[in-house]
N, C-alpha and C. Protein backbone atom coordinates (compact mmCIF):
# COMPACT_ATOMS: atom_id res chain seq x y z
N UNK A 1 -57.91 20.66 137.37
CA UNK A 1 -57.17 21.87 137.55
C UNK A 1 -57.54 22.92 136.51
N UNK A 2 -57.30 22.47 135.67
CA UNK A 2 -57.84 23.29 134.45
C UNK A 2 -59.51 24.06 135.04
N UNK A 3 -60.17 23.45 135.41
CA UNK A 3 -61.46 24.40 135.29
C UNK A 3 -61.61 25.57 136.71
N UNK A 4 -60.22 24.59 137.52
CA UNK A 4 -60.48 25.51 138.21
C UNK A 4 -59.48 27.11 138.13
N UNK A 5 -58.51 27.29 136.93
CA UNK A 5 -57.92 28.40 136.44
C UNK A 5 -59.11 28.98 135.83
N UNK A 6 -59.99 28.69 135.23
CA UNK A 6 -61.45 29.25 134.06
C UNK A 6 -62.03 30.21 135.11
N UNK A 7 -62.15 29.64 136.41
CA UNK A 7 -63.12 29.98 137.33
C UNK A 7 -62.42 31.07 137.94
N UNK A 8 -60.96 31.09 138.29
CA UNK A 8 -60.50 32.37 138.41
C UNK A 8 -60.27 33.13 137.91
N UNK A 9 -60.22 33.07 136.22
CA UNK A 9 -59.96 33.95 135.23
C UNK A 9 -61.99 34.37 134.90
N UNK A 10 -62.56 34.19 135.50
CA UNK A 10 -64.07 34.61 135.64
C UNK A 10 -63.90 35.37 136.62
N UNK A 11 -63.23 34.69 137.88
CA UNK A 11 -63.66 35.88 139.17
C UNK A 11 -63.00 37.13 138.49
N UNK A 12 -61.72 37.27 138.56
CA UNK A 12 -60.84 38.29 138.32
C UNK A 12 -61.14 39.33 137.29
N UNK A 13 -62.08 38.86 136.40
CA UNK A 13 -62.60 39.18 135.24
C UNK A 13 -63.97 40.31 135.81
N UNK A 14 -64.73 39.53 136.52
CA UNK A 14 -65.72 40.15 137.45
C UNK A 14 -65.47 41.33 138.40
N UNK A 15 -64.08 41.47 138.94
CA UNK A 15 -63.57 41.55 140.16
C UNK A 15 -63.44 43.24 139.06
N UNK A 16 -62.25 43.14 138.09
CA UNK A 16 -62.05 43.93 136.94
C UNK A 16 -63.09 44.51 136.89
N UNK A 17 -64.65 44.11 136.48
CA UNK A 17 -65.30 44.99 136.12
C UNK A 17 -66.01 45.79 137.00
N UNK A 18 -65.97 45.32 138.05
CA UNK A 18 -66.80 45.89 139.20
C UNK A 18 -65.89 47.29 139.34
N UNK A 19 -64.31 46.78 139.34
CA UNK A 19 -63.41 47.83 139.95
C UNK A 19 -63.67 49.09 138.97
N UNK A 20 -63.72 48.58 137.37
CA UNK A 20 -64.21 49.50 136.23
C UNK A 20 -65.39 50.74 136.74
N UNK A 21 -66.32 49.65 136.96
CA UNK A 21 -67.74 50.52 137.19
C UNK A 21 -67.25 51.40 138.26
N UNK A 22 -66.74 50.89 139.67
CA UNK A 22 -66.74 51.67 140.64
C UNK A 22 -65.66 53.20 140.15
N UNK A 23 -65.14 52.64 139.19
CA UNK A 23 -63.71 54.23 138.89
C UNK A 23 -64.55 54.93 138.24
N UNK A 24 -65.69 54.62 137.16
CA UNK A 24 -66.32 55.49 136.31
C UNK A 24 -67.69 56.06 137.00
N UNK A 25 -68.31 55.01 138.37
CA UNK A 25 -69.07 56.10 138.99
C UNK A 25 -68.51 57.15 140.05
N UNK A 26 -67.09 56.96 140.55
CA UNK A 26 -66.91 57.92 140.84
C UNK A 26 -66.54 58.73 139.93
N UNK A 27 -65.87 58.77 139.25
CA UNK A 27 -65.49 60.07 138.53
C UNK A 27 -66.84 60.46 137.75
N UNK A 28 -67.94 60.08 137.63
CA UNK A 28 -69.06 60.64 137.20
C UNK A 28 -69.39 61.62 138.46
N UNK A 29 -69.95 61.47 139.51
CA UNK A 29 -70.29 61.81 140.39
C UNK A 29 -69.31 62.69 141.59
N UNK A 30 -67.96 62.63 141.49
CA UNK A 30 -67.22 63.05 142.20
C UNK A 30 -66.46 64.43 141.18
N UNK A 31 -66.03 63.34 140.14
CA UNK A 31 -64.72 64.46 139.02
C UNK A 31 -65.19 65.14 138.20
N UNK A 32 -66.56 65.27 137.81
CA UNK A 32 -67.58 65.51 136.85
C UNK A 32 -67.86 66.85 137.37
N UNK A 33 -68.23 66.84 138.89
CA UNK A 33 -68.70 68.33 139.08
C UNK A 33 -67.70 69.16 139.41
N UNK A 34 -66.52 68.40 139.81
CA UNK A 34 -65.21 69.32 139.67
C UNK A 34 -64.81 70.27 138.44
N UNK A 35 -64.85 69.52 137.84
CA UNK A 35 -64.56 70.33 136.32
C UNK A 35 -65.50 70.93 135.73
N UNK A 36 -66.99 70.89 136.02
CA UNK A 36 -67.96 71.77 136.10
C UNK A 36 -67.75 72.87 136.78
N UNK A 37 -67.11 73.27 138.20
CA UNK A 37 -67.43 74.34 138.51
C UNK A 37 -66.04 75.19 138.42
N UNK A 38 -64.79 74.42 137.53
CA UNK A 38 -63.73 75.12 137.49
C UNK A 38 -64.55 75.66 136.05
N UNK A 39 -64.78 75.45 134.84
CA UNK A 39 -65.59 75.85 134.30
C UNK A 39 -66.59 76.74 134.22
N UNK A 40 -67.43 76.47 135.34
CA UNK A 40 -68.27 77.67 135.35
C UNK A 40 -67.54 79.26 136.44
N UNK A 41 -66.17 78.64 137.11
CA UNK A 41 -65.64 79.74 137.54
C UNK A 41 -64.97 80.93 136.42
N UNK A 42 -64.48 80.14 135.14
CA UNK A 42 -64.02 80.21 134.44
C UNK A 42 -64.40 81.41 133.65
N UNK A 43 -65.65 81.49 133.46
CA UNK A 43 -66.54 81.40 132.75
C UNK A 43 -67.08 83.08 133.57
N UNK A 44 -67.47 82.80 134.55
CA UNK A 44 -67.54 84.25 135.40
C UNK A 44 -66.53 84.67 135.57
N UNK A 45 -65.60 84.82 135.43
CA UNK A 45 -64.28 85.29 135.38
C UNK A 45 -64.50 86.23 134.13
N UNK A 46 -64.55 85.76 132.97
CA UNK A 46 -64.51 85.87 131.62
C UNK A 46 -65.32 87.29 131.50
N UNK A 47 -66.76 86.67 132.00
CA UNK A 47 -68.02 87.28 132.08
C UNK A 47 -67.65 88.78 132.95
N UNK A 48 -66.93 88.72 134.16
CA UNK A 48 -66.71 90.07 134.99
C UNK A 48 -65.97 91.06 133.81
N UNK A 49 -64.71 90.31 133.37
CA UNK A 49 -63.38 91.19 132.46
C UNK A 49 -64.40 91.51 131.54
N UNK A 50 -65.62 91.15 130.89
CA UNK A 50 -66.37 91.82 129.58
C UNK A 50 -67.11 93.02 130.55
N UNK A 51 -67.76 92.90 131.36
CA UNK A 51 -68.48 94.08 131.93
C UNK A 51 -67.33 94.85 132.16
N UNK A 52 -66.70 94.54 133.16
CA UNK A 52 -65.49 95.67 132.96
C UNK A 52 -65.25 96.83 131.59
N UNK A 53 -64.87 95.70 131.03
CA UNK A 53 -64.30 96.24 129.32
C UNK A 53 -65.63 97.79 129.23
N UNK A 54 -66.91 96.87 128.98
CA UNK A 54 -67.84 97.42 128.94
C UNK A 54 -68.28 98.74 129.74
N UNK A 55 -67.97 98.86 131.03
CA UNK A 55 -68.37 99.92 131.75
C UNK A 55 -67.11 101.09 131.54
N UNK A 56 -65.91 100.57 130.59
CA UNK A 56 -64.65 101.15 130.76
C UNK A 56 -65.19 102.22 129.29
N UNK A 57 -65.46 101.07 128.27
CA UNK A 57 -66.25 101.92 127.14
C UNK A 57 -67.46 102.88 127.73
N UNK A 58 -68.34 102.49 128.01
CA UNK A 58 -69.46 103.49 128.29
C UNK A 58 -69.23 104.84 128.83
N UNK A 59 -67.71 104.49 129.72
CA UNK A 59 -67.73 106.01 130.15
C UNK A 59 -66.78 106.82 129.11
N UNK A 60 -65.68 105.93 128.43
CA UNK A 60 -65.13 106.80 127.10
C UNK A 60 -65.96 107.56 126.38
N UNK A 61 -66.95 106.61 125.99
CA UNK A 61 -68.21 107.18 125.07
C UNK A 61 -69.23 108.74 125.44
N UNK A 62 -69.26 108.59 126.93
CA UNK A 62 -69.63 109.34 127.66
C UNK A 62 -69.25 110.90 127.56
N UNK A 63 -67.67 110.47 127.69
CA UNK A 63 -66.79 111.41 127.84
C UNK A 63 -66.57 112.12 126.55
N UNK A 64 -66.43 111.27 125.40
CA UNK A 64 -66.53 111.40 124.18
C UNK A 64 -67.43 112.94 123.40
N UNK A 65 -68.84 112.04 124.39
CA UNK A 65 -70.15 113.05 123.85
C UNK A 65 -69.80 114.11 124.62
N UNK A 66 -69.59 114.58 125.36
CA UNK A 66 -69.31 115.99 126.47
C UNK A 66 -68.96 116.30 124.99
N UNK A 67 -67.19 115.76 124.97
CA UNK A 67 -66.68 116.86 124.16
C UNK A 67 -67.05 117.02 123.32
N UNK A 68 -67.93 116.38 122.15
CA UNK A 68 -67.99 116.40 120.59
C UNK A 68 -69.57 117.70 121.19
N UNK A 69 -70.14 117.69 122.25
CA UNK A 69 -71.30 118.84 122.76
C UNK A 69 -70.48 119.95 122.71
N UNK A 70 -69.36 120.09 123.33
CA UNK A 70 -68.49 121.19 123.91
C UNK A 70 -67.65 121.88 122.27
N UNK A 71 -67.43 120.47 121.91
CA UNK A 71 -66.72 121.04 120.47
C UNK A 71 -67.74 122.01 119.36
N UNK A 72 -68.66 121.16 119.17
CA UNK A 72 -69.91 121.95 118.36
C UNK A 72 -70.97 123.22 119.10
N UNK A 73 -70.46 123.46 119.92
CA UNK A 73 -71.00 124.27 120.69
C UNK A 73 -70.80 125.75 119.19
N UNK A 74 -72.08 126.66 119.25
CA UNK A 74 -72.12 127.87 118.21
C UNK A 74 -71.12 128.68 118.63
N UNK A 75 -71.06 129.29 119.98
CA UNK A 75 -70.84 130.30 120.07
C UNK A 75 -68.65 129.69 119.81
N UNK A 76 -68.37 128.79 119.73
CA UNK A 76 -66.71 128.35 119.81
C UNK A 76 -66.51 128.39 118.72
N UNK A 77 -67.63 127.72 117.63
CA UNK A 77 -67.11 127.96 116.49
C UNK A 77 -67.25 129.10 115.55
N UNK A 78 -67.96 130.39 116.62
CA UNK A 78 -68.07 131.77 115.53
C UNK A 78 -67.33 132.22 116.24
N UNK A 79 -66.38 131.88 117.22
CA UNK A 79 -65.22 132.65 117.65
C UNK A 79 -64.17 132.39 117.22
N UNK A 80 -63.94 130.42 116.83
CA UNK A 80 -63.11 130.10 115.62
C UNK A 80 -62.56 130.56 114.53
N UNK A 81 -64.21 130.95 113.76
CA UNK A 81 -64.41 131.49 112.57
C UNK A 81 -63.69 133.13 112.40
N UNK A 82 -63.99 134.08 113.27
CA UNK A 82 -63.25 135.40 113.76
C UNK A 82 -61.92 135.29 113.82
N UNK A 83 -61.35 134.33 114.38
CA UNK A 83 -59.71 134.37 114.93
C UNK A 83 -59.16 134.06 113.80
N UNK A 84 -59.88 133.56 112.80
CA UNK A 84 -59.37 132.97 110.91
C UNK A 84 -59.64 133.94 110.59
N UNK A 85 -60.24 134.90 110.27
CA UNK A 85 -60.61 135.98 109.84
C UNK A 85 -61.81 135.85 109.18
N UNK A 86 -62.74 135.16 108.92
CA UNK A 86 -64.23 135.07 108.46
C UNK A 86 -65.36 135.93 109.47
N UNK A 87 -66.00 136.13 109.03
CA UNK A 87 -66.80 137.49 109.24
C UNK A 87 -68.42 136.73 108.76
N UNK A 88 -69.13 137.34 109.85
CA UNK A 88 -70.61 136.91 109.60
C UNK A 88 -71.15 137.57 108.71
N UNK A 89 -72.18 137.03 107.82
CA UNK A 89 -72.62 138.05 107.23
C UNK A 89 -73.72 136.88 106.69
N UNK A 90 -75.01 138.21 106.64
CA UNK A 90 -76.59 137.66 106.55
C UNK A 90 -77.00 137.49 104.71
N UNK A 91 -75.91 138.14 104.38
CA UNK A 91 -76.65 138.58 102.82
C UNK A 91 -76.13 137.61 101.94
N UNK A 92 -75.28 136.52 101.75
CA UNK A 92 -75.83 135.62 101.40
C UNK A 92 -76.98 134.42 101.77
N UNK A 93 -77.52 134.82 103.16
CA UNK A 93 -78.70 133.67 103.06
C UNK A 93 -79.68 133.60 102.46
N UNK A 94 -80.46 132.60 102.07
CA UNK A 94 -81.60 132.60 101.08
C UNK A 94 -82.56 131.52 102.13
N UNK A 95 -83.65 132.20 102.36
CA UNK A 95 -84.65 131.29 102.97
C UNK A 95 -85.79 131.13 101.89
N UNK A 96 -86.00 129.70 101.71
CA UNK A 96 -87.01 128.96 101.29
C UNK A 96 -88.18 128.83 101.89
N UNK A 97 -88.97 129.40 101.55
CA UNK A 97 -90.46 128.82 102.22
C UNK A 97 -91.21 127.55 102.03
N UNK A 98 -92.31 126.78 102.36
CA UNK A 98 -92.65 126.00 102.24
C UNK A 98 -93.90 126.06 100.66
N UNK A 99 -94.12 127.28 100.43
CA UNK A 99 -94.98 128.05 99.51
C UNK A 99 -94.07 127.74 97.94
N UNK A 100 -92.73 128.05 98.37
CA UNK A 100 -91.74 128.21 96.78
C UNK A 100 -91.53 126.82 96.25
């Protein structure tokens, strides 16, 4: 009697590992690429909200340069300069030549 409990505590043992292998090749092969492509959805998700971000900046920046063109524009700021009361005037300039 005895050897024949050994022999079932072998099968069952066998039986165990087979059942082992079979849970870990499926979840290699089945659960593995699941969570790969929630991951890589993940991931493009991520990737869209940065371009976003990105195309949201580019046009601030965009918009930005207009004005800082529009702001420095000559003729706004010698009309600036007038409405303060500053006044053009040539006779303090001093031009340097390349000679002096």
């Amino acid at each position: 009697m005895k050897r024949r409990i050994v022999k079932r505590k072998i099968r069952l043992g066998r039986i165990f590992v087979i059942i082992l292998f079979l849970v870990s090749l499926t979840a290699k092969y089945i659960v593995e690429p699941i969570f790969i492509r929630t991951i890589q959805t993940q991931m493009s998700i991520e990737i869209q909200r940065y371009e976003r971000s990105m195309t949201a900046l580019k046009r601030e920046n965009e918009a930005l340069t207009i004005d800082i063109q529009q702001l420095s524009h000559y003729a706004r700021i010698v009309a600036i300069a007038r409405e303060s009361g500053y006044e053009r005037s040539h006779t303090n300039i001093i031009t340097i030549g390349k000679n002096d």
